[in-house]
N, C-alpha and C. Protein backbone atom coordinates (compact mmCIF):
# COMPACT_ATOMS: atom_id res chain seq x y z
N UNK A 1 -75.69 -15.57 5.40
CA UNK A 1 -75.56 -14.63 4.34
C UNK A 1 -74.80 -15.33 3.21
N UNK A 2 -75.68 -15.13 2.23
CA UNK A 2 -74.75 -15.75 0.68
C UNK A 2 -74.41 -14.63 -0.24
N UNK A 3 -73.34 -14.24 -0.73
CA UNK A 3 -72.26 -13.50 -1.89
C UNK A 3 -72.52 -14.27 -3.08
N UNK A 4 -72.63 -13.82 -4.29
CA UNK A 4 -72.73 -14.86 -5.61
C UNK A 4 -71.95 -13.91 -6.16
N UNK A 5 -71.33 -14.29 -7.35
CA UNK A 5 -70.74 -13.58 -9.05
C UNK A 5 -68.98 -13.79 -8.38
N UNK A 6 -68.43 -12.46 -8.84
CA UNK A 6 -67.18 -12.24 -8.60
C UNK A 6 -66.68 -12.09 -7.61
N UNK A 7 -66.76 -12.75 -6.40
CA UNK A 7 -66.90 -12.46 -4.82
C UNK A 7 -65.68 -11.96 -4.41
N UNK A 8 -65.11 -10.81 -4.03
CA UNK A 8 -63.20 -10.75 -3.62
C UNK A 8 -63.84 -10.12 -1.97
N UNK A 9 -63.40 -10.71 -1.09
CA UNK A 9 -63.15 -9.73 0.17
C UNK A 9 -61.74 -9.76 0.53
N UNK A 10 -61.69 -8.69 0.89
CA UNK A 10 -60.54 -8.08 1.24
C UNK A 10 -60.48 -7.51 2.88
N UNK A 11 -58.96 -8.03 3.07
CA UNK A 11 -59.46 -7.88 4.72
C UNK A 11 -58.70 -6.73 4.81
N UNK A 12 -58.76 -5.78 6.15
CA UNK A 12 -57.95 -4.57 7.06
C UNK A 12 -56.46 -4.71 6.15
N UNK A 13 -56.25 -5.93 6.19
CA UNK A 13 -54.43 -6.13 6.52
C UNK A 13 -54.08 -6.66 5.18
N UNK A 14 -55.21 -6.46 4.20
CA UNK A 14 -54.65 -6.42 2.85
C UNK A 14 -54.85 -7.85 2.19
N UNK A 15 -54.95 -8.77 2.94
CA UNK A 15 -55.59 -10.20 2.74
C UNK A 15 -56.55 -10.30 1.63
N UNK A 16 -56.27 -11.21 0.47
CA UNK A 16 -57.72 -11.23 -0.09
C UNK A 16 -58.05 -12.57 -0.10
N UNK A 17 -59.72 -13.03 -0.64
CA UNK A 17 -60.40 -13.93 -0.84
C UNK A 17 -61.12 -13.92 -2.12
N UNK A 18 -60.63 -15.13 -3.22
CA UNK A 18 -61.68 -14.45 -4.53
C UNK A 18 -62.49 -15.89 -4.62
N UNK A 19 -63.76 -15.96 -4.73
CA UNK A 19 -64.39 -17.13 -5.28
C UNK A 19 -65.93 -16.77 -5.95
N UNK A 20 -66.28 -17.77 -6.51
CA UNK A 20 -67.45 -17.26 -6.71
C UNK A 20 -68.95 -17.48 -6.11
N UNK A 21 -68.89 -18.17 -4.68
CA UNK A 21 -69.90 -17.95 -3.90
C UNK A 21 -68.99 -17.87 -2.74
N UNK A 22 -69.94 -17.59 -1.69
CA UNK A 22 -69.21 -17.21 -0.63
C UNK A 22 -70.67 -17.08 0.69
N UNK A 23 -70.01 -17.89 1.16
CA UNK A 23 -71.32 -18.04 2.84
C UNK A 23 -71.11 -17.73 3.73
N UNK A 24 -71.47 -17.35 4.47
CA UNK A 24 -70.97 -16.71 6.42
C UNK A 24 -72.07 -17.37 7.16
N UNK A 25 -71.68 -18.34 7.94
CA UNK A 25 -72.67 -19.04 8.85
C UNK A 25 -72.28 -18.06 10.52
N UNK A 26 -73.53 -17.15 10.89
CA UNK A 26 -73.14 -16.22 12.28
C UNK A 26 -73.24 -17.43 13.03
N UNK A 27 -74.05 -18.00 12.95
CA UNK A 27 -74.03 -18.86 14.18
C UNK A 27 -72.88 -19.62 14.46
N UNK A 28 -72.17 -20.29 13.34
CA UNK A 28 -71.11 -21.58 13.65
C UNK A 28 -69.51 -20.29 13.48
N UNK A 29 -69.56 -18.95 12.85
CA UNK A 29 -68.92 -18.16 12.47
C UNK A 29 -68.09 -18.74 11.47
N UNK A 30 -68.33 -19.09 10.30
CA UNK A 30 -67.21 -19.86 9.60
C UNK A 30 -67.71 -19.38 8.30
N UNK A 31 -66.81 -19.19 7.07
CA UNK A 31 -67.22 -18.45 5.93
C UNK A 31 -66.77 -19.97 5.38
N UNK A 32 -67.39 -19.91 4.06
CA UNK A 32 -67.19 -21.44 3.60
C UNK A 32 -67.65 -21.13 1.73
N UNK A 33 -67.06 -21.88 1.23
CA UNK A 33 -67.77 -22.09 -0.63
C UNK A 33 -67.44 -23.54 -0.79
N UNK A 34 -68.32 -23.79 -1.54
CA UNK A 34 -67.98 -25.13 -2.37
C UNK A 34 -67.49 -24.75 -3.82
N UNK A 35 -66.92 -24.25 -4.24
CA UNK A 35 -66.50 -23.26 -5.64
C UNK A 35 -65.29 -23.28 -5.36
N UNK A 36 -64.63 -23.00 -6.40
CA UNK A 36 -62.97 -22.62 -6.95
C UNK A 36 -62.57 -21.78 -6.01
N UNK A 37 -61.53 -21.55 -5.27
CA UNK A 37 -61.25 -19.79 -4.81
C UNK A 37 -59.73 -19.76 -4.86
N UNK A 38 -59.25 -18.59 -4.31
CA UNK A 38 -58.29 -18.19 -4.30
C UNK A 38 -57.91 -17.68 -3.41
N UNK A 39 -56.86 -17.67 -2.07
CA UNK A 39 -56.65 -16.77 -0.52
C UNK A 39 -55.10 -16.49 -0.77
N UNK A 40 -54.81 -15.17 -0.76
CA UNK A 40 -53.41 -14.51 -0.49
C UNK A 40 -53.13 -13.93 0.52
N UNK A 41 -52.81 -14.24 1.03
CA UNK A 41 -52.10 -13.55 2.71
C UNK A 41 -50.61 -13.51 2.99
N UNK A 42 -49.73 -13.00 2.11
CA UNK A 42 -48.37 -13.45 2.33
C UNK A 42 -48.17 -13.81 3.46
N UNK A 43 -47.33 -15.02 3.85
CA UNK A 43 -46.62 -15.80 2.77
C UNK A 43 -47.32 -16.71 2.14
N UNK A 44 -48.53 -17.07 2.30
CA UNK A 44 -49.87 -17.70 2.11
C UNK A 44 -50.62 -17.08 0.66
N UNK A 45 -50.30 -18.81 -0.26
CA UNK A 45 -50.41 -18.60 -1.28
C UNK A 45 -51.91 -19.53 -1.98
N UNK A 46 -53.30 -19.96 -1.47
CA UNK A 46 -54.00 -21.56 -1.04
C UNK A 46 -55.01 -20.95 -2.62
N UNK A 47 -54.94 -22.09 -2.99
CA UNK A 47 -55.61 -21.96 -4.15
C UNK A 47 -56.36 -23.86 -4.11
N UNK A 48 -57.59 -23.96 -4.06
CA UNK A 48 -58.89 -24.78 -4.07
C UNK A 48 -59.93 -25.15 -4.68
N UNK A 49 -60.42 -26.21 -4.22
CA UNK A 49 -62.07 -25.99 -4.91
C UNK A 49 -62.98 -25.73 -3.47
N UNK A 50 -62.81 -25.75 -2.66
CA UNK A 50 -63.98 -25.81 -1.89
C UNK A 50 -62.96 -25.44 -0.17
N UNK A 51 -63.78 -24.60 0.80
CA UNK A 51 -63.08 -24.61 2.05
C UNK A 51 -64.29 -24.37 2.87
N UNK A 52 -63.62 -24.00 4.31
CA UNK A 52 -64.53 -23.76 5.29
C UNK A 52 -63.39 -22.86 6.23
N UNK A 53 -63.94 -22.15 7.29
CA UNK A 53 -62.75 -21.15 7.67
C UNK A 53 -63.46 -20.19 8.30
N UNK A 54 -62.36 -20.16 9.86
CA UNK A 54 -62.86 -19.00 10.50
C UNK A 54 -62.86 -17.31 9.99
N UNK A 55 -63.58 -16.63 10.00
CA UNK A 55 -63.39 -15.36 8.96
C UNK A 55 -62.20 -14.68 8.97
N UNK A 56 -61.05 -15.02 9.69
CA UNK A 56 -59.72 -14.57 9.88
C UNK A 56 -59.18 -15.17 8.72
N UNK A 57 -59.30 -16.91 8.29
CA UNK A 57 -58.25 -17.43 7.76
C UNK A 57 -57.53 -18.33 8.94
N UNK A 58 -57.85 -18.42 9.88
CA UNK A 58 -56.10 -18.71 10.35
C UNK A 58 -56.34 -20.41 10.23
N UNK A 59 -57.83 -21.15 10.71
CA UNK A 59 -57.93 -22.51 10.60
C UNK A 59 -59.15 -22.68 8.87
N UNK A 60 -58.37 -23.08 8.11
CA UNK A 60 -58.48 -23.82 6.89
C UNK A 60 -58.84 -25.20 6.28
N UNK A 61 -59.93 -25.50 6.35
CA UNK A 61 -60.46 -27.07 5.99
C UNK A 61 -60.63 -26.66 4.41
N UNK A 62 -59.74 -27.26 3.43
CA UNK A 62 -60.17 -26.92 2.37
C UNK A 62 -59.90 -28.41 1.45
N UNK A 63 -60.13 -28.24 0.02
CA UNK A 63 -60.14 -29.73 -0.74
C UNK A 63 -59.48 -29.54 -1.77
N UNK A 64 -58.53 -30.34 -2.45
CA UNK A 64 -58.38 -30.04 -3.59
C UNK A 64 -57.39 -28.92 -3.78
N UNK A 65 -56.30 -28.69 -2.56
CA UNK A 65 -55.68 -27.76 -2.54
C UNK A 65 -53.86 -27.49 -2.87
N UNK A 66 -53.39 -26.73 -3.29
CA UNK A 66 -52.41 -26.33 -4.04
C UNK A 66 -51.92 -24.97 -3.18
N UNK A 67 -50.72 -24.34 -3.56
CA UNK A 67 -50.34 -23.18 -2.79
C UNK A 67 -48.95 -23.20 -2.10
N UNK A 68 -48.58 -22.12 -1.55
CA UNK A 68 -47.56 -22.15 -0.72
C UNK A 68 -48.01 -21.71 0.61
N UNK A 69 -47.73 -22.22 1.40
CA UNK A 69 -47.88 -21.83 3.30
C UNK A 69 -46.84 -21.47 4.11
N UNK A 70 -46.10 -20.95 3.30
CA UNK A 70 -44.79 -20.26 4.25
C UNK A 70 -43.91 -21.47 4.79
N UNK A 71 -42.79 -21.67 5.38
CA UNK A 71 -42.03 -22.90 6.19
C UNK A 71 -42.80 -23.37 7.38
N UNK A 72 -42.14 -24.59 7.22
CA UNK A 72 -42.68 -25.42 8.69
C UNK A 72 -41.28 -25.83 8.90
N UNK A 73 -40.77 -26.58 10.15
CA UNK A 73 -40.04 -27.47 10.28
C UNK A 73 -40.66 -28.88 10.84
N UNK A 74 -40.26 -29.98 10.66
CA UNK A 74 -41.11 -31.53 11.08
C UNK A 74 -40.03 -31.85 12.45
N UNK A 75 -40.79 -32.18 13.07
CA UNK A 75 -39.56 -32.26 14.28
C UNK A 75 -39.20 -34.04 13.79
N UNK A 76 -38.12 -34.24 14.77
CA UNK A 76 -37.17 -35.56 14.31
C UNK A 76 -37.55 -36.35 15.15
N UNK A 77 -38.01 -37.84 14.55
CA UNK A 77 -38.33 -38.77 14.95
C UNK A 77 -37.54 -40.03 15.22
């Protein structure tokens, strides 16, 4: 399934997605654009040109990316 123009989905939990194409592969389940987008999920701030992604969000292959992702800590080496 392909989305074209002003694409925003919006999830249950208030999550959005804005780009301007937007693909859902059922078979591999992964929503994906090669286009600009935009994902807010507090604390999750990912702004791109292009991703791939399970329809949750939670695993993110994207390019070209900018944003905030909440804290990490790096463990000590």
């Amino acid at each position: 399934m392909e989305a074209r123009g002003n694409v925003v989905v919006v999830r249950t939990d208030g999550a959005t997605l804005r780009t301007e194409v937007l693909r859902y592969s059922q078979v591999k389940n992964q929503v994906s654009s090669d286009k600009p987008f935009v994902f807010d999920d507090p604390p999750r701030h990912i702004i791109g040109e292009g991703f791939t992604s399970d329809p949750d969000f939670k695993v993110v292959t994207a390019t070209h990316i900018s944003g905030q992702g909440g804290k990490f800590t790096l463990p000590n080496q």
